[in-house]
C-alpha atoms as a PDB file:
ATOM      1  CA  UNK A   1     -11.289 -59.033 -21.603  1.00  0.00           C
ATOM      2  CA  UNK A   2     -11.296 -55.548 -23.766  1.00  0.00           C
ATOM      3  CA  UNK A   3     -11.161 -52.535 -21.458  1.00  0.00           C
ATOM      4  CA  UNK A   4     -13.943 -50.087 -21.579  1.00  0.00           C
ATOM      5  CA  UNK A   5     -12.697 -46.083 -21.160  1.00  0.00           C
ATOM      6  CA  UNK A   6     -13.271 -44.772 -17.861  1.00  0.00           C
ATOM      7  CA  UNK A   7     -14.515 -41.714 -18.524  1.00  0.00           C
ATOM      8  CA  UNK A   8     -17.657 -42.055 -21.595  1.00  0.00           C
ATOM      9  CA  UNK A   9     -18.700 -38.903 -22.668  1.00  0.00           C
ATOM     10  CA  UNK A  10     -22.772 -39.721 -23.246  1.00  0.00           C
ATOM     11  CA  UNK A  11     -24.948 -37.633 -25.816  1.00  0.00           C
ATOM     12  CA  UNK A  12     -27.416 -34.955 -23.690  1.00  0.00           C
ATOM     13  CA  UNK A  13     -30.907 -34.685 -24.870  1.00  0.00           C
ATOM     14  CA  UNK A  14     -32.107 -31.420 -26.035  1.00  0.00           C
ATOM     15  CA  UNK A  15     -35.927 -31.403 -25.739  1.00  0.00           C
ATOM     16  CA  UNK A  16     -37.454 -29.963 -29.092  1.00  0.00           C
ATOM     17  CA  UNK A  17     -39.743 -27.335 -28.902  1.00  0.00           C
ATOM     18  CA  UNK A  18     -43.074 -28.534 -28.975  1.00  0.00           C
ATOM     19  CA  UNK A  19     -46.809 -26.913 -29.284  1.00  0.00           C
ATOM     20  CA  UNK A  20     -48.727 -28.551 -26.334  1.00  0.00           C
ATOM     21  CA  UNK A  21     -51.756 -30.404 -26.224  1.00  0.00           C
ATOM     22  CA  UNK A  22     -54.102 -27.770 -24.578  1.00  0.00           C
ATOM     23  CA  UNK A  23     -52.937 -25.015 -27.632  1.00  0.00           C
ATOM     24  CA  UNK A  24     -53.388 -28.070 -30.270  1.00  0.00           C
ATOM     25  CA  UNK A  25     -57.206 -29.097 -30.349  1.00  0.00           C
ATOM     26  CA  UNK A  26     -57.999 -25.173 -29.530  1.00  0.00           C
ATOM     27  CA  UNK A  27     -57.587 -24.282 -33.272  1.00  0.00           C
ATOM     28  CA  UNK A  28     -56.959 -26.999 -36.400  1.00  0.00           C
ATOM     29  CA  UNK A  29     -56.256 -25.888 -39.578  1.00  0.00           C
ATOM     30  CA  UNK A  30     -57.409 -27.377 -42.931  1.00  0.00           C
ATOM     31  CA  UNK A  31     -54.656 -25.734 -44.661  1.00  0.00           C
ATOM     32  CA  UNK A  32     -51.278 -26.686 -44.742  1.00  0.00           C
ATOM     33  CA  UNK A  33     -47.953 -24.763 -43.862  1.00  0.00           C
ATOM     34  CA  UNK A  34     -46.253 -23.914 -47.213  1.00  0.00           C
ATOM     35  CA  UNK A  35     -42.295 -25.230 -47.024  1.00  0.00           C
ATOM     36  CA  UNK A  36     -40.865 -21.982 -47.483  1.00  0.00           C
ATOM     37  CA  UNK A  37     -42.595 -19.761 -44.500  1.00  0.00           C
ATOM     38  CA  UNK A  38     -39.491 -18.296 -42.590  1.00  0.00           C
ATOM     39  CA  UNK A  39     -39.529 -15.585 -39.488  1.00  0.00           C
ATOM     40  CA  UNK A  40     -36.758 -13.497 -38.256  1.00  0.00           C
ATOM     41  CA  UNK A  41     -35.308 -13.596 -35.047  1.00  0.00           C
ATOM     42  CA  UNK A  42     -38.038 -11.619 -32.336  1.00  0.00           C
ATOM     43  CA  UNK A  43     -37.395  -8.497 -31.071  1.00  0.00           C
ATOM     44  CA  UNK A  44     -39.157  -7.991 -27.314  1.00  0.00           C
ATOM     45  CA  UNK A  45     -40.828  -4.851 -26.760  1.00  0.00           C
ATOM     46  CA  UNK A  46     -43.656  -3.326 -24.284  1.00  0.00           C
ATOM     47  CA  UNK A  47     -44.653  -1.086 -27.270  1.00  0.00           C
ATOM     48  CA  UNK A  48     -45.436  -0.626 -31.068  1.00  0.00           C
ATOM     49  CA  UNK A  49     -45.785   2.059 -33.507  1.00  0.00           C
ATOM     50  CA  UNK A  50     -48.757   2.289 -36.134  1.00  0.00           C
ATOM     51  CA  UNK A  51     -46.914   0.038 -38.650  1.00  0.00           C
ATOM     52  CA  UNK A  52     -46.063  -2.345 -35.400  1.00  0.00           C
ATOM     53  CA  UNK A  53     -42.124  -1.403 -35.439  1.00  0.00           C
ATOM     54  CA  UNK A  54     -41.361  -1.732 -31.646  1.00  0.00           C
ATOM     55  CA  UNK A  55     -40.741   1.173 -29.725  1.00  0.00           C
ATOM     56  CA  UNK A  56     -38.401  -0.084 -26.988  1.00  0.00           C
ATOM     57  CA  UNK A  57     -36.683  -3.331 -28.090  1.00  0.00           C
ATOM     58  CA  UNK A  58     -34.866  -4.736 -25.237  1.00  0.00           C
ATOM     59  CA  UNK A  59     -34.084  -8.202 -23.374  1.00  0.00           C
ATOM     60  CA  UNK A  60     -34.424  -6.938 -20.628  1.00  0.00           C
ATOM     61  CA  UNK A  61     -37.783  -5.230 -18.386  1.00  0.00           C
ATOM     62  CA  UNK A  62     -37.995  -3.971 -15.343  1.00  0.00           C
ATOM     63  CA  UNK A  63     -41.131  -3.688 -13.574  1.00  0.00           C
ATOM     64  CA  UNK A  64     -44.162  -2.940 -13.565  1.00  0.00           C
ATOM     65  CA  UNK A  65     -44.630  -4.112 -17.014  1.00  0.00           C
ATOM     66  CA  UNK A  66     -48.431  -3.533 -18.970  1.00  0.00           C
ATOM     67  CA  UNK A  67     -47.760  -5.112 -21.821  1.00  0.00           C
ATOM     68  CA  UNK A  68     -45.459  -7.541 -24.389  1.00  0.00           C
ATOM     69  CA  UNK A  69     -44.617  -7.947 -27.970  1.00  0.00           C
ATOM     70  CA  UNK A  70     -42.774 -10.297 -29.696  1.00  0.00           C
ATOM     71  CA  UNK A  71     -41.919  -8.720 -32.500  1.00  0.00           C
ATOM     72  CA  UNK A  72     -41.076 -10.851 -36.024  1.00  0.00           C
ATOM     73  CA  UNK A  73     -40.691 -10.451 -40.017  1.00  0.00           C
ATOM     74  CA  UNK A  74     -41.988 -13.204 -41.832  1.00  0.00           C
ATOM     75  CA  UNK A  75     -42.436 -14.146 -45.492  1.00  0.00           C
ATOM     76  CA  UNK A  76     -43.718 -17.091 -47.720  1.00  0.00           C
ATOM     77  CA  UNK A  77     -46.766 -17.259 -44.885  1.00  0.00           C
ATOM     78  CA  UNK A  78     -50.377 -18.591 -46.102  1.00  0.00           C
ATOM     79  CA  UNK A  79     -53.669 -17.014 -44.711  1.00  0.00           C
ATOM     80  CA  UNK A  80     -55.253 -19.590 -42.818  1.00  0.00           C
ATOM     81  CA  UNK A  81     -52.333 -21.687 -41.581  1.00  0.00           C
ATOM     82  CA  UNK A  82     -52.512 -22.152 -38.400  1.00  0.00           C
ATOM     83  CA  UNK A  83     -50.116 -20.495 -35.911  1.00  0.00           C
ATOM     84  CA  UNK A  84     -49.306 -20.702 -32.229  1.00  0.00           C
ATOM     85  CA  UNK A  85     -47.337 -18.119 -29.722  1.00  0.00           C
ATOM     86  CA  UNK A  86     -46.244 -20.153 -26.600  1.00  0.00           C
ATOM     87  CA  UNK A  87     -45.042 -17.772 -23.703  1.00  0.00           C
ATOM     88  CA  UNK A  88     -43.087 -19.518 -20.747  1.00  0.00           C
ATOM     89  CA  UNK A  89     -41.806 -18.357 -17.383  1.00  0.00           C
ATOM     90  CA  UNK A  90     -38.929 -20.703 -16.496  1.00  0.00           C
ATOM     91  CA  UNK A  91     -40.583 -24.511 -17.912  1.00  0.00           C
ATOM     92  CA  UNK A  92     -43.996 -23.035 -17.068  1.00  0.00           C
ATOM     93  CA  UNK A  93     -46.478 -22.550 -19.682  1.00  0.00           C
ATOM     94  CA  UNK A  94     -47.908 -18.760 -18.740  1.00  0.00           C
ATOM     95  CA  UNK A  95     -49.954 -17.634 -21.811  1.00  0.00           C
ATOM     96  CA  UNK A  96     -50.675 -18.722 -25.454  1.00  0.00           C
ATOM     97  CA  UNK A  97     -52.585 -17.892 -28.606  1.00  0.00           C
ATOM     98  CA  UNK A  98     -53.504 -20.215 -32.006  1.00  0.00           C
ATOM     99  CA  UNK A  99     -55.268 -18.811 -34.410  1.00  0.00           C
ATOM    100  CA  UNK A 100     -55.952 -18.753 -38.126  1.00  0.00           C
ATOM    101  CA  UNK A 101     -53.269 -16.507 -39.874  1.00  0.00           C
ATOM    102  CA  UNK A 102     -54.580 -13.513 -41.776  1.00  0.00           C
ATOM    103  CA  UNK A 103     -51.707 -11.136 -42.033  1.00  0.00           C
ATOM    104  CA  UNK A 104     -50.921 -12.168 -45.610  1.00  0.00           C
ATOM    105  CA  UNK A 105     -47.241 -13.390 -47.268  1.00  0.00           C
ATOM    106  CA  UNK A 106     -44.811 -10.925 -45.638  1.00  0.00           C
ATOM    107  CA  UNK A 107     -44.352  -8.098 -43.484  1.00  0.00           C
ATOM    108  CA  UNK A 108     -44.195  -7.599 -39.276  1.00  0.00           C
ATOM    109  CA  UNK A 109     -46.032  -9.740 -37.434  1.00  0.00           C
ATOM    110  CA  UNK A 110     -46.479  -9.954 -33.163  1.00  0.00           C
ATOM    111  CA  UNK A 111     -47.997 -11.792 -30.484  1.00  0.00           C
ATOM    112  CA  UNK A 112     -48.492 -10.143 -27.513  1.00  0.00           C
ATOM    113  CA  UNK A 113     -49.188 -10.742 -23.744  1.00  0.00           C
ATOM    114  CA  UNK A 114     -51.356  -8.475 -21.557  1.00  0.00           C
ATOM    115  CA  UNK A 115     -52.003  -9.733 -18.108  1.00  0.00           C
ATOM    116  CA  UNK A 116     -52.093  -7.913 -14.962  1.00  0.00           C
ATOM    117  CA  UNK A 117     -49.459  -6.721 -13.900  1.00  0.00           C
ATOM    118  CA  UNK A 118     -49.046  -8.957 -11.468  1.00  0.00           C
ATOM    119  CA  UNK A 119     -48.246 -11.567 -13.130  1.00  0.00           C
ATOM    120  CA  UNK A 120     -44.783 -10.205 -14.268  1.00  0.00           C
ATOM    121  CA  UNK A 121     -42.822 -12.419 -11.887  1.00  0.00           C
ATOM    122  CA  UNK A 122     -38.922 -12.067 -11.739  1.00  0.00           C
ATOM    123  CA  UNK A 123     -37.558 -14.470 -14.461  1.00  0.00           C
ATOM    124  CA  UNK A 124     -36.758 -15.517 -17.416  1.00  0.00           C
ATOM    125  CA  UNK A 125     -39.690 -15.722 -20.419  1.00  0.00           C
ATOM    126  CA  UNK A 126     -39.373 -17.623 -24.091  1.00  0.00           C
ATOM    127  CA  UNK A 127     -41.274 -17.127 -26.373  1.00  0.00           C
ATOM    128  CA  UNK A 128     -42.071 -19.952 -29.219  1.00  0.00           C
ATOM    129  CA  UNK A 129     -43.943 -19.133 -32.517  1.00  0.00           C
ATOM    130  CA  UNK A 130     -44.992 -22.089 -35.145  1.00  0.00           C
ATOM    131  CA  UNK A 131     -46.509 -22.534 -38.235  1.00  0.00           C
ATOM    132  CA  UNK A 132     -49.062 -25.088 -37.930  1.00  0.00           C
ATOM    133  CA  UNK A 133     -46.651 -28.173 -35.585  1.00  0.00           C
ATOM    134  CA  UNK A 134     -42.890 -26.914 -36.688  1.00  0.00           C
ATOM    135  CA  UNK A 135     -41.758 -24.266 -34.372  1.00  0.00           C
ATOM    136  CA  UNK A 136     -40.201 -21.331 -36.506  1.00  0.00           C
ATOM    137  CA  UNK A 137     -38.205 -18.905 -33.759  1.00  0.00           C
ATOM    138  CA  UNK A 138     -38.054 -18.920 -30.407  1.00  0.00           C
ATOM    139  CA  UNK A 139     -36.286 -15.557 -28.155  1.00  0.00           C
ATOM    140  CA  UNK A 140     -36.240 -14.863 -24.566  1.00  0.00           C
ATOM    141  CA  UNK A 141     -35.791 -12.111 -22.343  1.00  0.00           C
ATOM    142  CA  UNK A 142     -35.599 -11.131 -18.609  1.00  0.00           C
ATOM    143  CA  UNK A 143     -37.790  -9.355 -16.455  1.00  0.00           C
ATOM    144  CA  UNK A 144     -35.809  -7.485 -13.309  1.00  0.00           C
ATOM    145  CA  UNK A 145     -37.728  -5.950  -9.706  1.00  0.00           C
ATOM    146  CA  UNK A 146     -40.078  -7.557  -7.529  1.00  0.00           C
ATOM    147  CA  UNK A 147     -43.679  -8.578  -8.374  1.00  0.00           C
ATOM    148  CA  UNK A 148     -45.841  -5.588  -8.454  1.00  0.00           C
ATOM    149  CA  UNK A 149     -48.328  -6.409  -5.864  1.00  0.00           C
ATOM    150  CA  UNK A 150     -52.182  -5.483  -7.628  1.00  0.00           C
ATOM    151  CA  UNK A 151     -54.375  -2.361  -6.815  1.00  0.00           C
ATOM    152  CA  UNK A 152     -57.368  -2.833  -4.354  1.00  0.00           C
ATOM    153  CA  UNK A 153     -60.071  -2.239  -7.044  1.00  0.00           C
ATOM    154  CA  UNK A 154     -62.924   0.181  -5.853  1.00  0.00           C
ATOM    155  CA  UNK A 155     -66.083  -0.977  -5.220  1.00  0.00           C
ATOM    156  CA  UNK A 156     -69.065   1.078  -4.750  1.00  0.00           C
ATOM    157  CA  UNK A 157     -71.771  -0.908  -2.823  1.00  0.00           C
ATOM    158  CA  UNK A 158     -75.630   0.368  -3.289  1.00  0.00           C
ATOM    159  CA  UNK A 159     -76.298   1.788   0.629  1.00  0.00           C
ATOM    160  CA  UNK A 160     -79.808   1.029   1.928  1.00  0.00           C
ATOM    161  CA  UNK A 161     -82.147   3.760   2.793  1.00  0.00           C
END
């Protein structure tokens, strides 16, 4: 009777990065991803300049934050492709965008995320941009402090006379 090893190392699986269902019938494109469309890595930021350079690149945010970027070069892109920005806190799917691209072949692109601020939990966010169904990059980065807790809105109620 052969002998089987005690101790089997067994492959992990690595789930692929994948746009979901919801973001997929939003938008379809009739035009097709070119082969060569490419992105840099993306640079997180809670501010741009005029030619959308960000002003505070980081990994790391404390609270309160406004406002997100996710920064990226890209080249060999096709107006009209479709694209797709998926933002996650921990596995949960917190925000994302598809659209028909219009920035033309190259140059700085971002997707950006402005909720209340109260959504900002503690955590860990990734961010996942693709081309029509092939993700391109992905990045993630931390935000640090407790939830800011939202602002009682004003309301000014008509008084009876």
């Amino acid at each position: 009777m052969p002998s089987t090893p005690a101790g089997t190392d067994l492959p992990t699986v690595t789930p692929t990065p994948h746009s979901p269902l919801a973001g997929s019938q939003t938008f379809s494109s009739s035009v097709s991803p070119g082969p060569k469309a490419s992105s840099s890595l993306l640079s997180f930021t809670d501010g741009l300049d005029k030619l959308f350079r960000p002003l505070n690149p980081g990994t790391s945010f404390k609270n309160p934050i406004n406002h997100m970027y996710a920064v990226f070069s890209y080249d060999n892109m096709i107006n009209g492709v479709q694209w797709t920005a998926l933002w996650y806190r921990g596995s949960e799917l917190v925000y994302y965008e598809t659209k028909p691209w219009d920035g033309g072949t190259g140059g700085l692109g971002y997707s950006d995320w402005p909720p209340d601020k109260a959504y900002w939990l503690p955590g860990e966010y990734q961010v996942q941009i693709f081309v029509g169904s092939e993700i391109k990059v992905s990045g993630t980065f931390t935000v640090e402090g407790g939830q800011p807790t939202p602002r009682p809105t004003p309301h000014t109620q008509p008084t009876v006379t």
